[in-house]
PDB file of N, CA and C in Angstrom:
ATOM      1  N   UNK A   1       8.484   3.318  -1.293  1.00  0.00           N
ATOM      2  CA  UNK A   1       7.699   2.837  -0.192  1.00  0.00           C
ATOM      3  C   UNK A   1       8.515   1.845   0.609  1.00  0.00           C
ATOM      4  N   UNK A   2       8.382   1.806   1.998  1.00  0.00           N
ATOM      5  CA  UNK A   2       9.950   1.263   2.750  1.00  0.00           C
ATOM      6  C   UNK A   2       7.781   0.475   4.192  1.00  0.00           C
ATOM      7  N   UNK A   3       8.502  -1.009   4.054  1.00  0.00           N
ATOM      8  CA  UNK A   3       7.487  -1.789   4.762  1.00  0.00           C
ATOM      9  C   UNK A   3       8.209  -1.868   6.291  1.00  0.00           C
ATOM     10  N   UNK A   4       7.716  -1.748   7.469  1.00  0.00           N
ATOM     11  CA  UNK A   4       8.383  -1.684   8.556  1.00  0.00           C
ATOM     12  C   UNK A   4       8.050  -0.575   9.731  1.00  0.00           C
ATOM     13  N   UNK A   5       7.860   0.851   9.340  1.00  0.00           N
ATOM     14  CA  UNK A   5       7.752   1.433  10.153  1.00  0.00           C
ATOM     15  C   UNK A   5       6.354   1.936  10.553  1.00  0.00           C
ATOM     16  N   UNK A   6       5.568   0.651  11.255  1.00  0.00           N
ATOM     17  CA  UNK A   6       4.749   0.751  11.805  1.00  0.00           C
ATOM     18  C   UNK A   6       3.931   2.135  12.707  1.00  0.00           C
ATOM     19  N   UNK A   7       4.929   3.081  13.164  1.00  0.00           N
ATOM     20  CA  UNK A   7       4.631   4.044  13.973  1.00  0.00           C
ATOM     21  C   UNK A   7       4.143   5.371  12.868  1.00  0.00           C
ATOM     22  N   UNK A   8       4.266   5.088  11.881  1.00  0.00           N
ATOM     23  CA  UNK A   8       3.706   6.174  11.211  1.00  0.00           C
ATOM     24  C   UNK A   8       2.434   5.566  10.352  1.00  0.00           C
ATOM     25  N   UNK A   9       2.024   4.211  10.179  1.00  0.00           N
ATOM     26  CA  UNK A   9       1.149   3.870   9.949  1.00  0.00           C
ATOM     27  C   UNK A   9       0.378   2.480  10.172  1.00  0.00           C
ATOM     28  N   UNK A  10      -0.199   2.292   9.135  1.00  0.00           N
ATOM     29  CA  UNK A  10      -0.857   0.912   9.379  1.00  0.00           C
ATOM     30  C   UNK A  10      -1.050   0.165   8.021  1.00  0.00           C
ATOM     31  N   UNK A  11      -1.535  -1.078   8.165  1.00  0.00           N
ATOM     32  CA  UNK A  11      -2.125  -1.937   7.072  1.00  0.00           C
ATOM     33  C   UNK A  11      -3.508  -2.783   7.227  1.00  0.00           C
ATOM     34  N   UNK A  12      -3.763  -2.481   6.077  1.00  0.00           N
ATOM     35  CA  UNK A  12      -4.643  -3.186   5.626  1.00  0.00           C
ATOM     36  C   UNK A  12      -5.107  -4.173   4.592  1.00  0.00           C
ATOM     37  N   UNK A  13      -5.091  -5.760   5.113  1.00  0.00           N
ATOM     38  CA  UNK A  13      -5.365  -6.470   4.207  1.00  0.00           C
ATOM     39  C   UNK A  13      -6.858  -6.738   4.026  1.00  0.00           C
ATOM     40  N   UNK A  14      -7.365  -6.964   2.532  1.00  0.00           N
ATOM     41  CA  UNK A  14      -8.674  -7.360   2.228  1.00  0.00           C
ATOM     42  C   UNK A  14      -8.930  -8.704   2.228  1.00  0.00           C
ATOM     43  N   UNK A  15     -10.090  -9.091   2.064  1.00  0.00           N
ATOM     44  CA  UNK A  15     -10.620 -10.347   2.581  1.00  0.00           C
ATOM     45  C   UNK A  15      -9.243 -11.179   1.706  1.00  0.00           C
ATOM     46  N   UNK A  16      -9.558 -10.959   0.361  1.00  0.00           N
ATOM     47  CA  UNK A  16      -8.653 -11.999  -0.367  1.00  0.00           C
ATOM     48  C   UNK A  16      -7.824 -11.952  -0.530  1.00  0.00           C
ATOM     49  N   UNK A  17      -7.182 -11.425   0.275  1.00  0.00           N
ATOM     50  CA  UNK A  17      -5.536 -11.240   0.627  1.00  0.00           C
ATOM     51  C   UNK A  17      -5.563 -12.147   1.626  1.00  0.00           C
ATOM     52  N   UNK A  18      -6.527 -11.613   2.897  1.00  0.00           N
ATOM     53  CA  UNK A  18      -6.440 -12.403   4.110  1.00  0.00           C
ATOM     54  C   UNK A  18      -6.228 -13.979   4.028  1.00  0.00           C
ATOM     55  N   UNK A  19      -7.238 -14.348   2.831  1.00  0.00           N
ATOM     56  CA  UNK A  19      -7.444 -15.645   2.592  1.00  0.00           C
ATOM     57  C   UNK A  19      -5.886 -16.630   1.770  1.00  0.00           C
ATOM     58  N   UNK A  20      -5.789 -15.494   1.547  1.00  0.00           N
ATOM     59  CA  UNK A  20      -4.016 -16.358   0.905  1.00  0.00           C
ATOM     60  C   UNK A  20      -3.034 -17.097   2.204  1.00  0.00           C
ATOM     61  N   UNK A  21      -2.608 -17.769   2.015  1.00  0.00           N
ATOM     62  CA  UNK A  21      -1.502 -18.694   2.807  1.00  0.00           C
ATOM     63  C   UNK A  21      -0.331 -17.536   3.320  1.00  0.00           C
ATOM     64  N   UNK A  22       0.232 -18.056   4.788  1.00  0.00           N
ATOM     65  CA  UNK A  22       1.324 -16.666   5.061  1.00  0.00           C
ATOM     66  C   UNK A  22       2.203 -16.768   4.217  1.00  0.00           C
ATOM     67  N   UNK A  23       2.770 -17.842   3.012  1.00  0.00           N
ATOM     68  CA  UNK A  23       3.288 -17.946   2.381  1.00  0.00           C
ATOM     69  C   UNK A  23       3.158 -16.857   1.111  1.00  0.00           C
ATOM     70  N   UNK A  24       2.463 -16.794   0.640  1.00  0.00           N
ATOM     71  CA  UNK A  24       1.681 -15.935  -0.195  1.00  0.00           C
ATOM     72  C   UNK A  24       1.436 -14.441   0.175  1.00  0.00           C
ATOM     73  N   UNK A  25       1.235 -14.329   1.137  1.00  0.00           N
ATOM     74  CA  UNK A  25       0.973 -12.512   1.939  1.00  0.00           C
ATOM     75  C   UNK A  25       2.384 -12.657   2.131  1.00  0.00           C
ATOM     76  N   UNK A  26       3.698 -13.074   2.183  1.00  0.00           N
ATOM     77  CA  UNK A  26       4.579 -12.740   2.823  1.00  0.00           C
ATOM     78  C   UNK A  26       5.425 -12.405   1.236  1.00  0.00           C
ATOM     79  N   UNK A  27       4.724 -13.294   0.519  1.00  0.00           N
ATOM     80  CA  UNK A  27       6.031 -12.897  -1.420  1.00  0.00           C
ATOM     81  C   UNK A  27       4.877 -11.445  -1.789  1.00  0.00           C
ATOM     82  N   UNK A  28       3.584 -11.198  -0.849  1.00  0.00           N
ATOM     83  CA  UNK A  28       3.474 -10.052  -1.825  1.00  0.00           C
ATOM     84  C   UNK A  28       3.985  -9.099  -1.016  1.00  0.00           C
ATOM     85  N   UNK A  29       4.008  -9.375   0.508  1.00  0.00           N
ATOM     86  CA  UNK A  29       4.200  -8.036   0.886  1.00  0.00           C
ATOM     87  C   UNK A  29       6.067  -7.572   0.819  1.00  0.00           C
ATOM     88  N   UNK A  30       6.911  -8.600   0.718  1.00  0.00           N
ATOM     89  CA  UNK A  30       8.281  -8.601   0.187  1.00  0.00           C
ATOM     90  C   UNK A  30       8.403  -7.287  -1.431  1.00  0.00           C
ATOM     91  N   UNK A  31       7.123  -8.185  -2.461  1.00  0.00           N
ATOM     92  CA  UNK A  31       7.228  -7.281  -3.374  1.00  0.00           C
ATOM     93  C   UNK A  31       6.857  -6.041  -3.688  1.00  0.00           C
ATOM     94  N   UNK A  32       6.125  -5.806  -2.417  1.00  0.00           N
ATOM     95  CA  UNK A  32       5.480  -4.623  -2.753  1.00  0.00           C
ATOM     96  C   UNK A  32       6.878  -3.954  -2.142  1.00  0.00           C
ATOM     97  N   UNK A  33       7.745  -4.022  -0.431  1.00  0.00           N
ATOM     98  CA  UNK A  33       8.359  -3.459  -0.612  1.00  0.00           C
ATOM     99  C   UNK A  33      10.046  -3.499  -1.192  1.00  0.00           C
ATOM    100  N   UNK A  34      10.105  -3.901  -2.433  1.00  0.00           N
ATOM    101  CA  UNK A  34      10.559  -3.330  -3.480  1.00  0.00           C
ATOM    102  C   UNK A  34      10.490  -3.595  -4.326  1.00  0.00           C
ATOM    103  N   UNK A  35       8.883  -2.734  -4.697  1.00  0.00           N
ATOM    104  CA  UNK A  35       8.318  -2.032  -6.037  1.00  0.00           C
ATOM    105  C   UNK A  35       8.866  -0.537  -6.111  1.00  0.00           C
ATOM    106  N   UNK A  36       9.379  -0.650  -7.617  1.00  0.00           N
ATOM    107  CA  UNK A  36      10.276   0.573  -8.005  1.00  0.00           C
ATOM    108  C   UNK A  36       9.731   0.849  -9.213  1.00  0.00           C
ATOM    109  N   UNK A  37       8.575   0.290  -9.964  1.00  0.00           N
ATOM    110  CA  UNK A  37       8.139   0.141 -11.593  1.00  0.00           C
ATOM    111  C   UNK A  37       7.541   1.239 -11.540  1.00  0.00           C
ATOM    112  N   UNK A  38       7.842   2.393 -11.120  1.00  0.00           N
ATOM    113  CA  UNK A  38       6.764   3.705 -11.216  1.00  0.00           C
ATOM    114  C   UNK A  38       7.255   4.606 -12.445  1.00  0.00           C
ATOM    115  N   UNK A  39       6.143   4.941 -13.233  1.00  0.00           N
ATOM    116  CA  UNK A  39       6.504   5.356 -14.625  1.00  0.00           C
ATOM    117  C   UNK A  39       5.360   6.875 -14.741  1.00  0.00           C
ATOM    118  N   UNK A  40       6.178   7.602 -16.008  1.00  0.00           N
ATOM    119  CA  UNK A  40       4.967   8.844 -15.707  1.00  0.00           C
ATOM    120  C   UNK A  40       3.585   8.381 -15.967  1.00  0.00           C
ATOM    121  N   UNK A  41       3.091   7.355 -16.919  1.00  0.00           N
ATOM    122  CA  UNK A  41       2.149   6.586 -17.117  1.00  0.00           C
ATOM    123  C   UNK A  41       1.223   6.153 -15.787  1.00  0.00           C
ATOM    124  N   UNK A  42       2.559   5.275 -15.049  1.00  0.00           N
ATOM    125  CA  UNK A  42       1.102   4.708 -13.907  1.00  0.00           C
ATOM    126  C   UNK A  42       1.570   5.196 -12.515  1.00  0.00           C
ATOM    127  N   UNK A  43       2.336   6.362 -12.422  1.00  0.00           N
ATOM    128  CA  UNK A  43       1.937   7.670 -11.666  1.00  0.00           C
ATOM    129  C   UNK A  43       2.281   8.752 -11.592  1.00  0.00           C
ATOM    130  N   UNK A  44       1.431   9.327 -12.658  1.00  0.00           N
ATOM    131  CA  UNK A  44       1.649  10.862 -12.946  1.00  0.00           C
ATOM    132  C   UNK A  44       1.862  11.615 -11.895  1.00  0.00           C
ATOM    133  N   UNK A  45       1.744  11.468 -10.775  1.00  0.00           N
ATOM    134  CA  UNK A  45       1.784  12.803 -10.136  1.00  0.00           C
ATOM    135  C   UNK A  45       3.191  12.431  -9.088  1.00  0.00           C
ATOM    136  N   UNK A  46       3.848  11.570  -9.215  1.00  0.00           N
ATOM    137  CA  UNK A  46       5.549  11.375  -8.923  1.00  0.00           C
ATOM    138  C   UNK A  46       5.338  10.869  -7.123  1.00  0.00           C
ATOM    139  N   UNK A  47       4.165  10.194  -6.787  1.00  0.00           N
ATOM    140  CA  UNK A  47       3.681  10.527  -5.370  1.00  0.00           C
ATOM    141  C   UNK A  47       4.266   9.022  -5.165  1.00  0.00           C
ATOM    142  N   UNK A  48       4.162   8.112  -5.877  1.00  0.00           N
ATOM    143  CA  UNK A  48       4.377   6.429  -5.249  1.00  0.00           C
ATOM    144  C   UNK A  48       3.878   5.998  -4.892  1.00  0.00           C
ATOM    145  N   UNK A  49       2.492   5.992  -4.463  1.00  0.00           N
ATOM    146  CA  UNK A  49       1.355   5.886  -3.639  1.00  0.00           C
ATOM    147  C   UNK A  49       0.440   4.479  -4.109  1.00  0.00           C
ATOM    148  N   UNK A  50       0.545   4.034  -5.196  1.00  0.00           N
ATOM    149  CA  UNK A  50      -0.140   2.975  -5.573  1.00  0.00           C
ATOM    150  C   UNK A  50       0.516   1.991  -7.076  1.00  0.00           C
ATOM    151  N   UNK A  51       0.334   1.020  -6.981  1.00  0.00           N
ATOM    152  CA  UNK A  51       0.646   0.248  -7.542  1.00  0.00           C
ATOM    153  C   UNK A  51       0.751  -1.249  -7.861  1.00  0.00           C
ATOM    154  N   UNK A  52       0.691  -2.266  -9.000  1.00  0.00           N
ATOM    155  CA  UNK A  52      -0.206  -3.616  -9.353  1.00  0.00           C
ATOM    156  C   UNK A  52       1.175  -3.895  -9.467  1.00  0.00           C
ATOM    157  N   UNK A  53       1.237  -5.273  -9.320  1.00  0.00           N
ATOM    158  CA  UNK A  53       1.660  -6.722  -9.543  1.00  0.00           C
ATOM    159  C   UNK A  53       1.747  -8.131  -9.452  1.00  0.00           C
ATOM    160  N   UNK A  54       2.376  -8.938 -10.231  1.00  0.00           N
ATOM    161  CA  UNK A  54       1.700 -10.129 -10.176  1.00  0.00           C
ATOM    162  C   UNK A  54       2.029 -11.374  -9.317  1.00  0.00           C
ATOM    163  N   UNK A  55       1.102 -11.578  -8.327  1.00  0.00           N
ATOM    164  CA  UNK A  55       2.239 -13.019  -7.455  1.00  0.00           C
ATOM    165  C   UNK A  55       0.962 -14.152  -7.919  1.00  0.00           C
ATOM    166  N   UNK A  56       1.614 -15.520  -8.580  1.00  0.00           N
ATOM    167  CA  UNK A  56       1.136 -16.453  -8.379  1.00  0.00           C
ATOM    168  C   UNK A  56      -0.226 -16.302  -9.730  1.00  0.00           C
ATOM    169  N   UNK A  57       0.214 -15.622 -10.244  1.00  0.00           N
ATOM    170  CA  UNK A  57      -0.849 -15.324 -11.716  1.00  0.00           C
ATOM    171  C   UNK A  57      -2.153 -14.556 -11.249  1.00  0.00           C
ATOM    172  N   UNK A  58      -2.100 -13.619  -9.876  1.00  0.00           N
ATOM    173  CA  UNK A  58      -3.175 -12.956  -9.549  1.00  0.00           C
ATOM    174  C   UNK A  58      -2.737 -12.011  -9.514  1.00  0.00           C
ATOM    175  N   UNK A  59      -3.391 -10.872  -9.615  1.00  0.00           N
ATOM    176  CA  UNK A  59      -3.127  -9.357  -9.777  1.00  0.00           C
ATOM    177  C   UNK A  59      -3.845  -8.826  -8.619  1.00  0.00           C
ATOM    178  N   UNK A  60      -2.344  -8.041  -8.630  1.00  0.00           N
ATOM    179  CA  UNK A  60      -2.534  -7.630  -6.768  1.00  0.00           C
ATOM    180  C   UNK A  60      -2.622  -5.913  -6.887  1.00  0.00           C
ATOM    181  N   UNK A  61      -3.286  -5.416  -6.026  1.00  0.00           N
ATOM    182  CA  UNK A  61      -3.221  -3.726  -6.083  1.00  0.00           C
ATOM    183  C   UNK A  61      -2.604  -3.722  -4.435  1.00  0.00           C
ATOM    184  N   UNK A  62      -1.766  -1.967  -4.696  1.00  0.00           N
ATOM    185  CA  UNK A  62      -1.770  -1.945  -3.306  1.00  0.00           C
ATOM    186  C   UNK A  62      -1.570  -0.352  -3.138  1.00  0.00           C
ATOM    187  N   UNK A  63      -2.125   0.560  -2.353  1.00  0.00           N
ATOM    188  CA  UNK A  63      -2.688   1.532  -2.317  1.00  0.00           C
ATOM    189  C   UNK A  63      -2.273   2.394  -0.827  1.00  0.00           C
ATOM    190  N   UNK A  64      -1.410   3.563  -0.861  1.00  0.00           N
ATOM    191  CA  UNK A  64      -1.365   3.900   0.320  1.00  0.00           C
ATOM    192  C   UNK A  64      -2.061   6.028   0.232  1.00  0.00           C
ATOM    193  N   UNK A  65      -2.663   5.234   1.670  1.00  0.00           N
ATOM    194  CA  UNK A  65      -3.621   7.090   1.800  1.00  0.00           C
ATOM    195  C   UNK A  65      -2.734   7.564   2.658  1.00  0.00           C
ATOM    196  N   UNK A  66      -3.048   8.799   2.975  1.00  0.00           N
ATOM    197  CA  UNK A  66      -2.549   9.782   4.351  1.00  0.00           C
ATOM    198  C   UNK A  66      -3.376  10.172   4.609  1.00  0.00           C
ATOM    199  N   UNK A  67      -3.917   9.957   5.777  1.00  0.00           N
ATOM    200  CA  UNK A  67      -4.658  10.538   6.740  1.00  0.00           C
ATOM    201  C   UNK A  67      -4.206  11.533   8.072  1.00  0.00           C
ATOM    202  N   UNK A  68      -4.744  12.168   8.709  1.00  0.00           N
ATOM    203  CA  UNK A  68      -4.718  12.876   9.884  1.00  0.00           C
ATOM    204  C   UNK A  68      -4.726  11.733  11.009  1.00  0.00           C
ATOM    205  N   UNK A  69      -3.720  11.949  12.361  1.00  0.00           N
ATOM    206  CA  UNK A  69      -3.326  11.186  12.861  1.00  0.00           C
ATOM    207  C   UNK A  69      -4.751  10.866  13.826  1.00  0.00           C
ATOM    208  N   UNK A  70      -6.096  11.252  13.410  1.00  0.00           N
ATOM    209  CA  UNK A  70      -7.252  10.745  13.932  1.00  0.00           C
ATOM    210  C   UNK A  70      -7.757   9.618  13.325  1.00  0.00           C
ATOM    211  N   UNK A  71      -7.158   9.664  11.977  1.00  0.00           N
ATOM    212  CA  UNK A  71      -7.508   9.332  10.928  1.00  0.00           C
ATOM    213  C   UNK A  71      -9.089   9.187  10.369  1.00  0.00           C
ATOM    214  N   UNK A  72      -9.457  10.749  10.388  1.00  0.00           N
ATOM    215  CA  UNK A  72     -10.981  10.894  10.176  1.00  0.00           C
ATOM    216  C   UNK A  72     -11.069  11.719   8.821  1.00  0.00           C
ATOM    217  N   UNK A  73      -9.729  12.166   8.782  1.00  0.00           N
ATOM    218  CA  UNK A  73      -9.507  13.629   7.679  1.00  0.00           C
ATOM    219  C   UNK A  73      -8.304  12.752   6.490  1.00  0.00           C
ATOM    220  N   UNK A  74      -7.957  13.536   5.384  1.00  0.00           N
ATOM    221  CA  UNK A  74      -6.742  13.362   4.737  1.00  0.00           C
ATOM    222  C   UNK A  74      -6.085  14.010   5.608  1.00  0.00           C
ATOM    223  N   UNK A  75      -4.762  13.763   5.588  1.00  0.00           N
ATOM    224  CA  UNK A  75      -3.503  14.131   6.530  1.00  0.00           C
ATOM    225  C   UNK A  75      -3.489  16.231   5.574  1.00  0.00           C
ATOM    226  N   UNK A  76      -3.277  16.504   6.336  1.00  0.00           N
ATOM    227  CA  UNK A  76      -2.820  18.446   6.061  1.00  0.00           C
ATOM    228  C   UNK A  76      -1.419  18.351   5.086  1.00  0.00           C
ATOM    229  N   UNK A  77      -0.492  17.686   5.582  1.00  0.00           N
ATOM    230  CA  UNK A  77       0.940  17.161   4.991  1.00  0.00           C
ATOM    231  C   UNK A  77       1.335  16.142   4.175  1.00  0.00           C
ATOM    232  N   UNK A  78       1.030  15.240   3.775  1.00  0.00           N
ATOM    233  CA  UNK A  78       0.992  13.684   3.288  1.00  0.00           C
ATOM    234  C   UNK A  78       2.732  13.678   3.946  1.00  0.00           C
ATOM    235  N   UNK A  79       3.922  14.735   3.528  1.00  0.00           N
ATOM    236  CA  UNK A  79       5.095  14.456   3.494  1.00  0.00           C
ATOM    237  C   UNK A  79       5.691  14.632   4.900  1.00  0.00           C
ATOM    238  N   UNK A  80       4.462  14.907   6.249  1.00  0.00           N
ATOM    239  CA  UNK A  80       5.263  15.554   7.512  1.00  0.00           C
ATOM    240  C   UNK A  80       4.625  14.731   8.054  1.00  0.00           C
ATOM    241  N   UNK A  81       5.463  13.283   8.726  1.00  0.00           N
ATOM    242  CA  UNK A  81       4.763  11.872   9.534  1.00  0.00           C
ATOM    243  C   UNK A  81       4.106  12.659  11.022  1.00  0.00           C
ATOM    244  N   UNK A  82       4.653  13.612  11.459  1.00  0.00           N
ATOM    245  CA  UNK A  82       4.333  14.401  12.788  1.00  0.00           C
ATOM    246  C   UNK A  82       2.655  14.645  12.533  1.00  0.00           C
ATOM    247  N   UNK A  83       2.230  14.667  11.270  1.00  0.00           N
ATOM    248  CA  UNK A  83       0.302  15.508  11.075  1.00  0.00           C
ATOM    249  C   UNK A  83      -0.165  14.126  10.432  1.00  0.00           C
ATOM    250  N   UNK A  84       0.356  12.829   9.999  1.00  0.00           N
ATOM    251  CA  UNK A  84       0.170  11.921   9.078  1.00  0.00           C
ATOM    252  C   UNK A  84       0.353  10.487   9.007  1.00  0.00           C
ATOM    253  N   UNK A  85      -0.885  10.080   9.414  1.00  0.00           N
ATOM    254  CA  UNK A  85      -0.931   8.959   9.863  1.00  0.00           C
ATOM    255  C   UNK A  85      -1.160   7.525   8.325  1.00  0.00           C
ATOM    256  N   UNK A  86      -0.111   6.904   7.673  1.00  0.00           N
ATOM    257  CA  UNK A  86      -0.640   6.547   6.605  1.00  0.00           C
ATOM    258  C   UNK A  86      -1.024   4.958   6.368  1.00  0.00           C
ATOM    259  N   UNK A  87      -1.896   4.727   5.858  1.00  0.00           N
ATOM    260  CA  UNK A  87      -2.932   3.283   5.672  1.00  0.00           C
ATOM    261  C   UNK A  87      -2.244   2.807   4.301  1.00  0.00           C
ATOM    262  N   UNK A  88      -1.739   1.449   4.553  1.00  0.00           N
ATOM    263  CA  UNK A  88      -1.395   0.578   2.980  1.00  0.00           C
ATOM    264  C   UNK A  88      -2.700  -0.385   2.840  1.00  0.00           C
ATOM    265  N   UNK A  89      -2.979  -0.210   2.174  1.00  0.00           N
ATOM    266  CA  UNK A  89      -4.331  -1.291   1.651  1.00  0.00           C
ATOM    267  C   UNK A  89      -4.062  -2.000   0.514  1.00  0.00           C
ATOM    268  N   UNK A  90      -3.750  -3.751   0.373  1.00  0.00           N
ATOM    269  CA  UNK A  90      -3.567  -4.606  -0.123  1.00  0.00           C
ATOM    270  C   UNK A  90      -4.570  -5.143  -0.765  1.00  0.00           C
ATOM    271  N   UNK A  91      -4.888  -5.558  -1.861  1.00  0.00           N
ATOM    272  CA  UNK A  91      -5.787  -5.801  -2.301  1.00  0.00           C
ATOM    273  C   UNK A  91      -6.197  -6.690  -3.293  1.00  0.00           C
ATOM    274  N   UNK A  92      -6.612  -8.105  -3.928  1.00  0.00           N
ATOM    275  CA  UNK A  92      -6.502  -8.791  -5.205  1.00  0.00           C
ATOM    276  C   UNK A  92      -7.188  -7.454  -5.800  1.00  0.00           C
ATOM    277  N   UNK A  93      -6.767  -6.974  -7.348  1.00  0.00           N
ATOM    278  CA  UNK A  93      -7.335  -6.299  -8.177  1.00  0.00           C
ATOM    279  C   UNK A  93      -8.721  -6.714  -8.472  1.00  0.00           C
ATOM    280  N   UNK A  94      -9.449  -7.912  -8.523  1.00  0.00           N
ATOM    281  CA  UNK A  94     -10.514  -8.336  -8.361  1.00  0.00           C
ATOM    282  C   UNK A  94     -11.379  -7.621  -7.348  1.00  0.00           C
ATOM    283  N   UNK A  95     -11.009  -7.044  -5.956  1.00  0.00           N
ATOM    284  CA  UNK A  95     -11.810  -6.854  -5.104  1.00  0.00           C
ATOM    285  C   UNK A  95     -11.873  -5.130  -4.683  1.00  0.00           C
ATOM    286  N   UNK A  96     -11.339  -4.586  -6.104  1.00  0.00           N
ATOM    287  CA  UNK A  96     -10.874  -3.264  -5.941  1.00  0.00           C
ATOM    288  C   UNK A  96     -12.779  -2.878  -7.107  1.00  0.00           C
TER     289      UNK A  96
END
């Protein structure tokens, strides 16, 4: 997962993310992009798409969909950015 290229998607932070200091949204969103801990365990299906860790002794989720570039549908492609518009959703594990 590569943080930056805005034109193929978007983000989304939840309330208690929002509520953290930019200090704090800025070490998770650093770690999320580069999170590499993906195992057949916590994602079987080899996609990369979601994944927990810890900033500051809180447990963080963070979750990316593909949608259709209406974004009303799942995307037809997840892997062709041209049909696929994709959402990161940040999240304390608490509010999941």
């Amino acid at each position: 997962m590569r943080i930056g290229n805005f034109k193929i998607g978007s983000v989304v932070l939840t309330v208690g993310i929002q509520a953290l200091s930019d200090e704090w949204r800025a070490a998770i969103v650093d770690q999320i992009s580069r999170f590499d801990d993906f195992t057949e365990e916590n994602d079987p299906h080899g996609e990369h798409d979601f994944g927990s860790l810890e900033v500051a002794g809180s447990k963080i989720f963070w979750k990316i969909d593909y949608f259709d570039l209406k974004l009303k549908w799942h995307s037809p492609d997840a892997a062709n950015p041209d049909v696929t518009h994709r959402v990161l959703t940040i999240m304390l594990a608490s509010e999941y």
